[in-house]
N, C-alpha and C. Protein backbone atom coordinates (compact mmCIF):
# COMPACT_ATOMS: atom_id res chain seq x y z
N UNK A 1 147.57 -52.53 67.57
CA UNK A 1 147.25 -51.41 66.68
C UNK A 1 146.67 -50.26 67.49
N UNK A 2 146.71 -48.75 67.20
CA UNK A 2 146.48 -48.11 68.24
C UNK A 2 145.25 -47.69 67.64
N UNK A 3 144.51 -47.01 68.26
CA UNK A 3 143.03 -46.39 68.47
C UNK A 3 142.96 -45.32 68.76
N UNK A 4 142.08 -44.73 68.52
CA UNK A 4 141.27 -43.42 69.19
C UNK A 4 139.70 -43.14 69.04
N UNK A 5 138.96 -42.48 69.78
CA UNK A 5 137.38 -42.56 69.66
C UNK A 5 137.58 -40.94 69.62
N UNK A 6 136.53 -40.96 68.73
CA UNK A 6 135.66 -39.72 69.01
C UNK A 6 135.74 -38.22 69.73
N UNK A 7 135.63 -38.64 70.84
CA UNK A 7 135.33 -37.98 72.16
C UNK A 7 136.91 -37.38 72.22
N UNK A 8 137.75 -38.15 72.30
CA UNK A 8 139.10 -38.28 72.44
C UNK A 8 139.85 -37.51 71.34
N UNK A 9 139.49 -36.41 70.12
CA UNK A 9 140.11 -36.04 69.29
C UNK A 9 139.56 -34.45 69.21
N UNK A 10 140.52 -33.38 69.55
CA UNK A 10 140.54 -32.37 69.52
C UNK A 10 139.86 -31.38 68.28
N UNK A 11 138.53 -30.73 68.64
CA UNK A 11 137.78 -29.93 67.79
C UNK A 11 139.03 -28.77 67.02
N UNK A 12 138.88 -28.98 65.66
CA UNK A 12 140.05 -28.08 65.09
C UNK A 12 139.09 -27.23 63.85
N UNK A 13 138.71 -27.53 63.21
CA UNK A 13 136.92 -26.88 62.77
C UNK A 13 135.85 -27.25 63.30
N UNK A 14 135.35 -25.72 63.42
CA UNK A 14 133.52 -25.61 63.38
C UNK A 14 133.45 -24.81 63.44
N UNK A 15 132.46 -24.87 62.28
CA UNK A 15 131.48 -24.21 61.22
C UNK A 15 130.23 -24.29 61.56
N UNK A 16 129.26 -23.58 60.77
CA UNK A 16 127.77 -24.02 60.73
C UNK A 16 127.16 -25.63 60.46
N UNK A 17 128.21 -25.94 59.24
CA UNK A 17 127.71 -26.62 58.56
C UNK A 17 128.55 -27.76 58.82
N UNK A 18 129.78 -27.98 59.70
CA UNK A 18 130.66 -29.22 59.68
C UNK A 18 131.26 -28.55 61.17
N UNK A 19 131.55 -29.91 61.89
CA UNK A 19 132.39 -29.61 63.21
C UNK A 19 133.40 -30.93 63.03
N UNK A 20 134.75 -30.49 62.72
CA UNK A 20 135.97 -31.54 62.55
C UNK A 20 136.99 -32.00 63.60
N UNK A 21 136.94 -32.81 63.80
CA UNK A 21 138.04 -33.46 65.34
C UNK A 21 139.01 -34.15 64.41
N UNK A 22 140.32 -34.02 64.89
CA UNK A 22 141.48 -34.35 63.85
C UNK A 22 142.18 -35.06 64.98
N UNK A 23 143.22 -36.02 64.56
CA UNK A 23 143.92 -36.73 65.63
C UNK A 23 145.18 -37.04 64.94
N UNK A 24 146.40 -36.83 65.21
CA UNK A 24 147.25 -38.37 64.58
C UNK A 24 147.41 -39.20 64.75
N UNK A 25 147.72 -40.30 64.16
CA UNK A 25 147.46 -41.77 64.57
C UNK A 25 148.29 -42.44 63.95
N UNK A 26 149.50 -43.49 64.70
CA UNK A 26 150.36 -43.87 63.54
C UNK A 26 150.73 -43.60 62.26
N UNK A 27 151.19 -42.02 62.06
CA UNK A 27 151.20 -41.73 60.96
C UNK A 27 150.47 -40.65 60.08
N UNK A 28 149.46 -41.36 60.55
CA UNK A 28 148.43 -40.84 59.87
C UNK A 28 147.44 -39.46 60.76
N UNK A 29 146.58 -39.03 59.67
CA UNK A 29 145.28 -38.04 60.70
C UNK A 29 144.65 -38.55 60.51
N UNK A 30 143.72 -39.11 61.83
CA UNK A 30 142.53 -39.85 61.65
C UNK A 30 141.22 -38.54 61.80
N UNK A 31 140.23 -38.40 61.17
CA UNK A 31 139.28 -37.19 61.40
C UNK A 31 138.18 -38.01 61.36
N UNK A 32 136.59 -37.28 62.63
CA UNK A 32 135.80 -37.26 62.59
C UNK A 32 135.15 -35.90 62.44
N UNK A 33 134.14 -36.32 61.21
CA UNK A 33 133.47 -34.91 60.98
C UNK A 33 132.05 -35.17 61.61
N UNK A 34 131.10 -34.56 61.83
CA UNK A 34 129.62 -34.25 61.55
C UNK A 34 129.48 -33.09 61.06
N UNK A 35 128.40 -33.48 59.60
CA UNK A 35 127.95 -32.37 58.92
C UNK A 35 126.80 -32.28 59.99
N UNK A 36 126.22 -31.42 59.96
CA UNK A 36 124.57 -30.85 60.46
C UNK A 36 123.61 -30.34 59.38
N UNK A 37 122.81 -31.58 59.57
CA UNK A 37 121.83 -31.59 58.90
C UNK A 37 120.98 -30.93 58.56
N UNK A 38 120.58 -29.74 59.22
CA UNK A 38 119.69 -28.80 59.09
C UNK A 38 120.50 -27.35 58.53
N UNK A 39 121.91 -27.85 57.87
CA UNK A 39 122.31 -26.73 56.93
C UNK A 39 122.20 -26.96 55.78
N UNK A 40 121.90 -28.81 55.34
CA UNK A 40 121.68 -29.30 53.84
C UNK A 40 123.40 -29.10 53.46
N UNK A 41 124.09 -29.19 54.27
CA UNK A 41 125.78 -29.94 53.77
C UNK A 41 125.64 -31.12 54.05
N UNK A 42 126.44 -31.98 53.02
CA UNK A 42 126.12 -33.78 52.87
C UNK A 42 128.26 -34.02 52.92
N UNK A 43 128.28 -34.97 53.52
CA UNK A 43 129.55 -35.52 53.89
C UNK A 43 130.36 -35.61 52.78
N UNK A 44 131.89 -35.25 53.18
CA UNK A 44 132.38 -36.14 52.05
C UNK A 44 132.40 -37.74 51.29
N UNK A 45 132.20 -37.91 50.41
CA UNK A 45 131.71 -38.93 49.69
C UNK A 45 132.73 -39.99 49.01
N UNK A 46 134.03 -39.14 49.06
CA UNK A 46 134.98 -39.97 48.55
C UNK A 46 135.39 -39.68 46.86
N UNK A 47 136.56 -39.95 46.48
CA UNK A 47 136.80 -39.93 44.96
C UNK A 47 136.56 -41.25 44.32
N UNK A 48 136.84 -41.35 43.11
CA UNK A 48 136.98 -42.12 42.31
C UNK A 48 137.50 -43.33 43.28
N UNK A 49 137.62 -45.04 42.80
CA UNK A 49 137.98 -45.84 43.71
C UNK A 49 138.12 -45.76 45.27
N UNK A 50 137.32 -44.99 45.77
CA UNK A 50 137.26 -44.49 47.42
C UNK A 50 136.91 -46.63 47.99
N UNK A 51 136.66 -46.70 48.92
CA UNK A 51 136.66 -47.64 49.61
C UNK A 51 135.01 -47.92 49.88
N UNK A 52 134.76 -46.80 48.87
CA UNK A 52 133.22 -47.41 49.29
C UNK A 52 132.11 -47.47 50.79
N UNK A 53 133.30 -46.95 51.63
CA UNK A 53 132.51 -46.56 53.03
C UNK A 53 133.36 -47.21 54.53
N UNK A 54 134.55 -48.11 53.69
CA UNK A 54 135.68 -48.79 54.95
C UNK A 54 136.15 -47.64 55.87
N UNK A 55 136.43 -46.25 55.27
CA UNK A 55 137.02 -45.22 56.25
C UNK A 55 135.38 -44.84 57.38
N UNK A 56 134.26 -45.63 57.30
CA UNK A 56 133.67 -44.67 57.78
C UNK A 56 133.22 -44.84 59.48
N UNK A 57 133.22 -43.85 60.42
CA UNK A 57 133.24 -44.47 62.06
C UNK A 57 132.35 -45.57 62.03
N UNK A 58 132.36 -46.41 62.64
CA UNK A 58 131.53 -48.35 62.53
C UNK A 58 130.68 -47.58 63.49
N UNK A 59 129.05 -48.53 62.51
CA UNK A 59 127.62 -48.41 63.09
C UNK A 59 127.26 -46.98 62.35
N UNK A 60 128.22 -45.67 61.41
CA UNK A 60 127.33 -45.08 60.69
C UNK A 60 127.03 -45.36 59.27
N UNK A 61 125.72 -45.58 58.61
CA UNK A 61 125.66 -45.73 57.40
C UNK A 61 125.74 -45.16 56.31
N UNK A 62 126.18 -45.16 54.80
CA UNK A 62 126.72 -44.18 54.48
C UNK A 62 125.44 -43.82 53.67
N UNK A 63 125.84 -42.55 53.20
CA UNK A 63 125.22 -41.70 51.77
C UNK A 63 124.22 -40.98 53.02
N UNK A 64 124.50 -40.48 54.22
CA UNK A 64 123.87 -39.63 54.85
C UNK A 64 124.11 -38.75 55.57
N UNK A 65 123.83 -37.95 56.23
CA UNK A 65 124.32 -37.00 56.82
C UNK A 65 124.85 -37.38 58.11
N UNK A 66 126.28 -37.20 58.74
CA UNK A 66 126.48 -37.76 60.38
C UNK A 66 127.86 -37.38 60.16
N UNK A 67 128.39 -38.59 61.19
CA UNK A 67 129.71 -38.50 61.06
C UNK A 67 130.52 -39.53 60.85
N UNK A 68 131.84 -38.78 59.83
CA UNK A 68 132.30 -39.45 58.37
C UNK A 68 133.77 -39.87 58.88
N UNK A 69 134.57 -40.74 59.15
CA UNK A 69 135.95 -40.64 59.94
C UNK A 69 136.94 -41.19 58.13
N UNK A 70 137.49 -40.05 58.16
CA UNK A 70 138.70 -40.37 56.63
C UNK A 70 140.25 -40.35 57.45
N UNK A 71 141.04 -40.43 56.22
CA UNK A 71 142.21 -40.23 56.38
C UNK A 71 142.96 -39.11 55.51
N UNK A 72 143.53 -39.64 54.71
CA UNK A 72 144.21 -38.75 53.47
C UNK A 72 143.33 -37.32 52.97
N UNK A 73 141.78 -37.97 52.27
CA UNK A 73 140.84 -36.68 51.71
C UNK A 73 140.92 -36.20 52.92
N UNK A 74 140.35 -36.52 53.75
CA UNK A 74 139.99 -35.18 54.82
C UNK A 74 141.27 -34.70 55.61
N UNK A 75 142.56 -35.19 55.79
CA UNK A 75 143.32 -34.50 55.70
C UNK A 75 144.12 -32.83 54.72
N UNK A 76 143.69 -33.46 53.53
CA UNK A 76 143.61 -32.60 52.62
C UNK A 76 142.55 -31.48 52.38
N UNK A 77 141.64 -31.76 52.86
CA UNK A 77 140.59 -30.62 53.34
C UNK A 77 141.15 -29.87 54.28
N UNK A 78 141.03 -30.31 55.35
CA UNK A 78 141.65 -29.70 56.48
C UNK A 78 142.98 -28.19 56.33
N UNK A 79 143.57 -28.91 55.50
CA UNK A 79 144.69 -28.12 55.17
C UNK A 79 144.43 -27.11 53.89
N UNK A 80 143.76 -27.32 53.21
CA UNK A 80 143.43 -26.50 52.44
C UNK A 80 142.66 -25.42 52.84
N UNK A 81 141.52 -25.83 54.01
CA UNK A 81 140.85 -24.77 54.88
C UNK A 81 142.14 -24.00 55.79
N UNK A 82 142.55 -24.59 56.62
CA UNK A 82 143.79 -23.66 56.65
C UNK A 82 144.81 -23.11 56.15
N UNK A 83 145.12 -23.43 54.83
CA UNK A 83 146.13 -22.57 53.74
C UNK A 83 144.92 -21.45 53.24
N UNK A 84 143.53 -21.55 53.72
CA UNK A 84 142.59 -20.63 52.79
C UNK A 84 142.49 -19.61 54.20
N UNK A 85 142.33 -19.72 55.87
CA UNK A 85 142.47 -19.06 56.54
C UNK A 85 144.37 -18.52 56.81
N UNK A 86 144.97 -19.06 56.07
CA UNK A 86 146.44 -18.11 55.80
C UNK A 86 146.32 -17.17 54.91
N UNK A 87 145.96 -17.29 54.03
CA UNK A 87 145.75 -16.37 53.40
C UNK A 87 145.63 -15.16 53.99
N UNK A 88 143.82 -15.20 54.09
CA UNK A 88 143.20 -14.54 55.22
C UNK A 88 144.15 -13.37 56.23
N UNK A 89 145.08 -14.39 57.02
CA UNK A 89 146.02 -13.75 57.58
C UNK A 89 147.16 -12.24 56.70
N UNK A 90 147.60 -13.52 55.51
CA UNK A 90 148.09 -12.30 54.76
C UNK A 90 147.69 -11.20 53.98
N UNK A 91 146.37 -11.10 54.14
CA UNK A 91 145.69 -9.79 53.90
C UNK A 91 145.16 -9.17 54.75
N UNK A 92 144.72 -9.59 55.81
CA UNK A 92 144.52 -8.71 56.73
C UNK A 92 145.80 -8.62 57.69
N UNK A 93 146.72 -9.29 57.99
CA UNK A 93 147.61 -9.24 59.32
C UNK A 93 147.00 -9.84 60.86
N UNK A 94 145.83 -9.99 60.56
CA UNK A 94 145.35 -10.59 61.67
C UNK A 94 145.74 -12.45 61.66
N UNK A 95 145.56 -12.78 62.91
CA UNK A 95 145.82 -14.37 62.95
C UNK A 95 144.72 -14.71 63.69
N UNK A 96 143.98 -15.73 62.80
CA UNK A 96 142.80 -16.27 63.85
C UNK A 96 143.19 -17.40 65.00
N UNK A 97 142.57 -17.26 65.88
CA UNK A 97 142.69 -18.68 66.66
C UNK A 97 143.10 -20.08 65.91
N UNK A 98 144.12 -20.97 66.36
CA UNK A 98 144.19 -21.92 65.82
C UNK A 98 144.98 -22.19 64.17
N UNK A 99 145.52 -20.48 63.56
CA UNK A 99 146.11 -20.62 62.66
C UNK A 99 147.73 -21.31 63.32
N UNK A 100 148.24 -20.69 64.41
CA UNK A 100 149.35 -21.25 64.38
C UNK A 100 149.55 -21.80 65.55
N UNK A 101 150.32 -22.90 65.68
CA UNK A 101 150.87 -23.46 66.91
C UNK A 101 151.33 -22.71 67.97
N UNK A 102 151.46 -22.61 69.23
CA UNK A 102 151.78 -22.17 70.10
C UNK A 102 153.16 -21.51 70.14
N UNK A 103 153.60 -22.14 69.61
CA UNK A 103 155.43 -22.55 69.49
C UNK A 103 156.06 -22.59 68.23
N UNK A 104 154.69 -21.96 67.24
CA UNK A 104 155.23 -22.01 65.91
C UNK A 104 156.89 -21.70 65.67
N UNK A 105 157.57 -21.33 64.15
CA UNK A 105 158.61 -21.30 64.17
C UNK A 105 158.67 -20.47 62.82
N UNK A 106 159.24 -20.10 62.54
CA UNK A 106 159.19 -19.05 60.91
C UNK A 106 160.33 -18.32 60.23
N UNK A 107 161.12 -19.49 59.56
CA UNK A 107 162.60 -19.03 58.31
C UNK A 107 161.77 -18.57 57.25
N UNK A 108 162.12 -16.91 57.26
CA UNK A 108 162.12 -16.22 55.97
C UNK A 108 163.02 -15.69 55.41
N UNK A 109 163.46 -16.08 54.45
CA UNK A 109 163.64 -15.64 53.14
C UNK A 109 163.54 -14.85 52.39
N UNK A 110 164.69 -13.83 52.25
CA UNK A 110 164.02 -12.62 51.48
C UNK A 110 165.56 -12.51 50.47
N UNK A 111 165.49 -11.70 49.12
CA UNK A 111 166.81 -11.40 48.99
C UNK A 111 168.22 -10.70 49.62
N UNK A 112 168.53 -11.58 49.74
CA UNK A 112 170.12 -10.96 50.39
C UNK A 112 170.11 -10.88 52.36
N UNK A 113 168.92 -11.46 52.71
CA UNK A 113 169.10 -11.24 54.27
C UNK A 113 167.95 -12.47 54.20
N UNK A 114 168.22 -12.82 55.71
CA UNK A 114 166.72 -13.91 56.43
C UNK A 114 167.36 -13.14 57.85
N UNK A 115 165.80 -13.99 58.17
CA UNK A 115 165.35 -13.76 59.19
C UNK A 115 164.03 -15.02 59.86
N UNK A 116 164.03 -14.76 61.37
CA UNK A 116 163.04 -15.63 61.56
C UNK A 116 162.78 -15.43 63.44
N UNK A 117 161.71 -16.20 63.30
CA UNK A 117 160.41 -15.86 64.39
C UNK A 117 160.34 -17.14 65.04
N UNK A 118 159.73 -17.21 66.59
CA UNK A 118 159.49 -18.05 67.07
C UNK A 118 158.03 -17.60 68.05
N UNK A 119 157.26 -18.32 67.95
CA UNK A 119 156.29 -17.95 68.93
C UNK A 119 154.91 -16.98 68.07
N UNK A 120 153.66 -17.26 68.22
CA UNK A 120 152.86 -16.39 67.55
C UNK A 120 152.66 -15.18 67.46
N UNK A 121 153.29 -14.31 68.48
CA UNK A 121 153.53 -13.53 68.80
C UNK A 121 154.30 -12.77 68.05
N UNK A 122 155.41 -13.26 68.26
CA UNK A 122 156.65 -13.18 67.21
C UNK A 122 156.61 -13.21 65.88
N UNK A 123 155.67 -14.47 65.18
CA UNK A 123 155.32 -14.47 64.00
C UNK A 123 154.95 -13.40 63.44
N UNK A 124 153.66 -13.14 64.19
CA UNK A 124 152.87 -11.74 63.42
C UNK A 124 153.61 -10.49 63.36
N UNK A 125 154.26 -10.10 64.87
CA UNK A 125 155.39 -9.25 64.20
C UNK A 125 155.93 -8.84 63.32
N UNK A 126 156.67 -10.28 62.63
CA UNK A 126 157.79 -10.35 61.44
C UNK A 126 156.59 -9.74 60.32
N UNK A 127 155.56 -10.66 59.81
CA UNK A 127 154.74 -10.36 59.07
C UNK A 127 154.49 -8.52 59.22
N UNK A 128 154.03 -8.15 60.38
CA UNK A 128 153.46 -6.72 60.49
C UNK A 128 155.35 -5.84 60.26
N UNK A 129 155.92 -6.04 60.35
CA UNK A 129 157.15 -5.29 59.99
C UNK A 129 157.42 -5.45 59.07
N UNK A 130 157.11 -5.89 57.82
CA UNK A 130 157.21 -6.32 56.20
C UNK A 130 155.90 -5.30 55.63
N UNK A 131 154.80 -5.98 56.12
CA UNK A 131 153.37 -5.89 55.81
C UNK A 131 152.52 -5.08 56.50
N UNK A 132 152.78 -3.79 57.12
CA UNK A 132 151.97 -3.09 58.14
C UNK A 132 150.66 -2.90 57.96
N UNK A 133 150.21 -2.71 56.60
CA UNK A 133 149.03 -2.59 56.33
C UNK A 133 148.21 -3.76 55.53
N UNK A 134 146.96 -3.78 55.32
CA UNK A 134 145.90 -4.37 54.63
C UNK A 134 146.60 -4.96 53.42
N UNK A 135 146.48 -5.68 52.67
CA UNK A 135 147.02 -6.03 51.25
C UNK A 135 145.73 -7.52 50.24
N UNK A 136 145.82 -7.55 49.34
CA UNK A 136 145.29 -8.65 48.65
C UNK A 136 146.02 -9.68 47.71
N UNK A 137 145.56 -10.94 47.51
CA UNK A 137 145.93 -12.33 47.48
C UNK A 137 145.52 -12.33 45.83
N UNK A 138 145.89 -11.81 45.12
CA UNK A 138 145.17 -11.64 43.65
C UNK A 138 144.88 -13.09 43.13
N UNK A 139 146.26 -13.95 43.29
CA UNK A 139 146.99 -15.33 42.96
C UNK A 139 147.12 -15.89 43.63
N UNK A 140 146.89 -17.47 43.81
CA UNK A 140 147.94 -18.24 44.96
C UNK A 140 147.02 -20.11 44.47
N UNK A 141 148.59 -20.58 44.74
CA UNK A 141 148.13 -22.19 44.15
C UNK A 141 148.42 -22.94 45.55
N UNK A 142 147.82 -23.74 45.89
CA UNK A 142 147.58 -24.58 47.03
C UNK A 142 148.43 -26.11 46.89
N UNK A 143 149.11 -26.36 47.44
CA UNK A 143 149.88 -27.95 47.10
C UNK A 143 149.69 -28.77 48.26
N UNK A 144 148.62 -29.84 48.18
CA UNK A 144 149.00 -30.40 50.33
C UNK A 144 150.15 -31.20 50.53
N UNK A 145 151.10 -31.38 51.07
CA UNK A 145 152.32 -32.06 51.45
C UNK A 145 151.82 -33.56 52.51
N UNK A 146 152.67 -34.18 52.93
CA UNK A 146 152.26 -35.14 53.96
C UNK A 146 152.57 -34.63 55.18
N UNK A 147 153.34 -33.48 55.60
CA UNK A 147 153.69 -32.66 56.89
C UNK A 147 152.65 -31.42 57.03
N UNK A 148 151.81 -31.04 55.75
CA UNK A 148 151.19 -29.47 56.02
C UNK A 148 151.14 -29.65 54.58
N UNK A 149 151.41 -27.89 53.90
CA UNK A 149 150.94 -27.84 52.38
C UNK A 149 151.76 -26.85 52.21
N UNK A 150 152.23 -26.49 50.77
CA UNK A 150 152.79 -25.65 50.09
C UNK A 150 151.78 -24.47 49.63
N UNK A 151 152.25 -23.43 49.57
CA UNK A 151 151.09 -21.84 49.05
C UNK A 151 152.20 -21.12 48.00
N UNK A 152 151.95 -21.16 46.86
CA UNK A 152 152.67 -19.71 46.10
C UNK A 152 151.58 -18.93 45.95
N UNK A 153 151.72 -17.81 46.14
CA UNK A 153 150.92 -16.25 46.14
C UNK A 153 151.65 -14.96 45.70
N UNK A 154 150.84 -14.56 44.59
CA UNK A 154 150.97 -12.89 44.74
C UNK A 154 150.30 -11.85 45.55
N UNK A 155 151.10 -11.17 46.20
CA UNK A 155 150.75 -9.92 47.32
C UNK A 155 150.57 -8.74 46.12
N UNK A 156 149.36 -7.86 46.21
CA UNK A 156 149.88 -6.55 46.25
C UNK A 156 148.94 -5.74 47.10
N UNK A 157 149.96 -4.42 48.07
CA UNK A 157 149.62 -3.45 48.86
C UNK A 157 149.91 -2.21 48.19
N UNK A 158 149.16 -1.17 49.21
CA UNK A 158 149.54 -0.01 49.28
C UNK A 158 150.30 0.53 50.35
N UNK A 159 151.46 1.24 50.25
CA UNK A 159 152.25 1.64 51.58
C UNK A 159 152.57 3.42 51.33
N UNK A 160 152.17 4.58 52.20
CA UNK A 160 152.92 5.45 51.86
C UNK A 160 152.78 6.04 50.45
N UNK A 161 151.08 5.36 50.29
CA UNK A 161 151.27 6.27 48.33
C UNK A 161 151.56 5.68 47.51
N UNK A 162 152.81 4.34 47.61
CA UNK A 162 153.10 3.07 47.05
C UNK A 162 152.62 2.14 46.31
N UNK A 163 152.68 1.73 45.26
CA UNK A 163 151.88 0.24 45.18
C UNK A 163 153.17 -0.62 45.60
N UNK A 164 152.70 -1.51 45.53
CA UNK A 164 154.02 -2.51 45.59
C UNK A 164 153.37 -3.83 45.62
N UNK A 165 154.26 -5.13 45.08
CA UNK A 165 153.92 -6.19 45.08
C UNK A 165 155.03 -7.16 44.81
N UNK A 166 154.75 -8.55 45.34
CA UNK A 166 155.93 -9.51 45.55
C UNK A 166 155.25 -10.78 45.21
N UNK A 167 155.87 -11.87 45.32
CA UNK A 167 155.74 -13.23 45.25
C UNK A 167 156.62 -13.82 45.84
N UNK A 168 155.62 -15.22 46.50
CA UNK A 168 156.35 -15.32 47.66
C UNK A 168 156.06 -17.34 47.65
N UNK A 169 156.72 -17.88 48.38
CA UNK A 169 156.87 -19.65 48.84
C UNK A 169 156.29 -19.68 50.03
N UNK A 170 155.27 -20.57 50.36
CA UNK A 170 155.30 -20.83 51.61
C UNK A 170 155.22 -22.42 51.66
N UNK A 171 155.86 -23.10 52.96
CA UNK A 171 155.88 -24.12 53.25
C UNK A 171 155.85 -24.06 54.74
N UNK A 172 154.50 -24.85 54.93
CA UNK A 172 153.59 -24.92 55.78
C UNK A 172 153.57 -26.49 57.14
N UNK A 173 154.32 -26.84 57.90
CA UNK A 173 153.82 -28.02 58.36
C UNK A 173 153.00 -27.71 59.35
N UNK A 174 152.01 -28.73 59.78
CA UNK A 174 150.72 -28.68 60.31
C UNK A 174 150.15 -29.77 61.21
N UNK A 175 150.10 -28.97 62.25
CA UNK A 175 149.57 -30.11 63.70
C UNK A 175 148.01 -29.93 63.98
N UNK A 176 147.72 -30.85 65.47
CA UNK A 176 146.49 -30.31 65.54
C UNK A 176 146.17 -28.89 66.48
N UNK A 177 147.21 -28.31 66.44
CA UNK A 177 147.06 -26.71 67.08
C UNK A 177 147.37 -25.33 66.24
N UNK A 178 147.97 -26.02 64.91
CA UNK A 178 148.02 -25.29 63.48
C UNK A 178 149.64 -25.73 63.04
N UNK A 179 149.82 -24.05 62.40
CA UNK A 179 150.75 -24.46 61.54
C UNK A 179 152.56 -24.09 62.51
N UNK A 180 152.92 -25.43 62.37
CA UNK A 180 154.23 -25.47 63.55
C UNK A 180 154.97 -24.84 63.13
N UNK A 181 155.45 -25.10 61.78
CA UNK A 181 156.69 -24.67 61.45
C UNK A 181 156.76 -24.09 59.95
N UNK A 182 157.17 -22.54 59.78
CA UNK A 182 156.89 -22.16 57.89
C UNK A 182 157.97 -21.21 57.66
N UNK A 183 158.39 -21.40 56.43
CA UNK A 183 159.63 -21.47 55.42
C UNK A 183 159.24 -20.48 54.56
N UNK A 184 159.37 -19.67 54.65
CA UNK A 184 158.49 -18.21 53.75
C UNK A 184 160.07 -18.11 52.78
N UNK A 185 159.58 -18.10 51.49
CA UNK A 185 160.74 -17.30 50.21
C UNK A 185 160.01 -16.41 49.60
N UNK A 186 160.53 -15.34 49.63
CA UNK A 186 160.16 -13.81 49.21
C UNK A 186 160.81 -13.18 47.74
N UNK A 187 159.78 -12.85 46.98
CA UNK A 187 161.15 -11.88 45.82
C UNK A 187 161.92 -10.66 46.39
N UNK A 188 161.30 -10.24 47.64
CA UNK A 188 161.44 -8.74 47.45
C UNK A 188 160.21 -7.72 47.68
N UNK A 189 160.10 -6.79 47.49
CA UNK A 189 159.03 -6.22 47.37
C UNK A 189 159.42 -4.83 45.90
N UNK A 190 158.65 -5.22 45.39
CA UNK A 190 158.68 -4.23 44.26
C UNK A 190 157.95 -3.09 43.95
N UNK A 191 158.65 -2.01 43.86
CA UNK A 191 157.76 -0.89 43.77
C UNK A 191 156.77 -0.62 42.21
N UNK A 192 156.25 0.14 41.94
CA UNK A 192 155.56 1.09 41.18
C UNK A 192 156.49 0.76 39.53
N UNK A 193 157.82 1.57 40.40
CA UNK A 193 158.83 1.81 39.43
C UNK A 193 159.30 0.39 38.42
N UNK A 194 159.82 -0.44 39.56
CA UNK A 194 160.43 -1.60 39.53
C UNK A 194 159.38 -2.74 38.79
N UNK A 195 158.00 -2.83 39.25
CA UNK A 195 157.60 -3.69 38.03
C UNK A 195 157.16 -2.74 36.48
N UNK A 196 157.35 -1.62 36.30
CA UNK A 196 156.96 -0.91 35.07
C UNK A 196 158.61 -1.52 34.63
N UNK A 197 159.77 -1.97 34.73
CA UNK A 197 160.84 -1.97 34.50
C UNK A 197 160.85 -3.47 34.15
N UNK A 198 160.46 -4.00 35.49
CA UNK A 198 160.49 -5.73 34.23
C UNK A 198 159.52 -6.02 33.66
N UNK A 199 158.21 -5.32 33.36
CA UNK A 199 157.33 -5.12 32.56
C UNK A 199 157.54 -4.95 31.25
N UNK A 200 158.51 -3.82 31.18
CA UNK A 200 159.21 -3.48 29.63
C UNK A 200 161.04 -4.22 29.37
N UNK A 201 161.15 -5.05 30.38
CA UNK A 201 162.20 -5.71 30.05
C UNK A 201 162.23 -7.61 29.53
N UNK A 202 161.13 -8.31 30.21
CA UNK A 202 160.94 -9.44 30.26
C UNK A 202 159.28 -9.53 29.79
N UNK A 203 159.28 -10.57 28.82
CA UNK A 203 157.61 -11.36 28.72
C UNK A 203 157.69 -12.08 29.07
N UNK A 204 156.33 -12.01 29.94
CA UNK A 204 155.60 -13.29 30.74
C UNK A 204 154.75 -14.13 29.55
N UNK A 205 155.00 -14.96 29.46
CA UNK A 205 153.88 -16.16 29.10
C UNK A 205 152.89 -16.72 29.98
N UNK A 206 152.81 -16.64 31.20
CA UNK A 206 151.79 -16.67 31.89
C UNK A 206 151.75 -15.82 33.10
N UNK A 207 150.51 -15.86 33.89
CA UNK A 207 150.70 -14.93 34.60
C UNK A 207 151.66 -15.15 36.19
């Protein structure tokens, strides 16, 4: 059966309040966290039928502050903190350290043409040639996958005097150097004009 310690698993968060080492491991992400105690953040604790403390690194005891080794939940954390620093990205255009893989990869989707990126470099590009400026995340639902996580979001910017706004797919897979590989589907970008038009053509029942 294979192993890994501690020491041996690459820092992928830290925070004030939590420093996270993520690994894969047959399959799986094995994570060690330490909360720090002197921010008064307390570990994850587990859901409903949790195991009661079997995920936790051997020799720490539980219901205290240290460090917590999960699988699945804290995988799902993990990724949700980084679908919440994507975001991030798509409103400002900036990319923090560690959002994307080295070697990332990026099929987008737009009506009537694609296109796509290789390299972080490259990524932000594509993004900044769509998106040149600042924009906000009004909407967006979070899904975690077993490769990374799914994001639907509404964009709207200003361009040129413009409003404009779109909705968009993302599919996200996710290593321990970020996100490798993403599948962006786009409506379009709609002007001013264009949503006053399916505004008075179509009802929404939700938003």
């Amino acid at each position: 059966m294979s192993h890994t310690r501690k020491e041996e698993a690459p820092i992928l968060l830290e925070e004030p309040e939590i420093t996270g080492r993520y690994v894969e491991l047959d399959g799986s992400t094995v994570s060690f966290e330490t909360f720090h105690t002197d921010t008064g953040a307390q570990p994850h604790r587990g859901a409903a039928g949790d195991d009661g403390g079997a995920g936790r690194e051997p020799g720490r005891p539980g219901g205290g502050a240290g460090d917590v080794m999960t699988t699945t939940a804290t995988r799902t954390g993990a990724m949700r903190r980084l679908a919440h620093t994507f975001v991030t990205f798509l409103e400002t255009g900036e990319a923090p350290e560690r959002l994307f893989a080295p070697d990332v990869f990026c099929d987008f989707t737009m009506p009537r043409w694609r296109l796509q990126a290789e390299g972080v470099g490259a990524v932000v590009a594509l993004r900044r040639h769509g998106h040149p400026g600042p924009g906000r995340v009004p909407r967006s639902r979070f899904d975690p996958t077993p490769a990374g996580f799914v994001l639907e979001v509404e964009e709207v910017w200003v361009a040129d005097g413009e409003h404009w706004y779109c909705r968009e797919l993302f599919r996200a897979d996710a290593g321990d150097e970020g996100i490798t590989r993403l599948s962006v589907y786009c409506t379009g970008d709609w002007d001013t004009a264009r949503v006053a038009e399916h505004a008075a053509a179509v009802t929404m029942t939700r938003p």
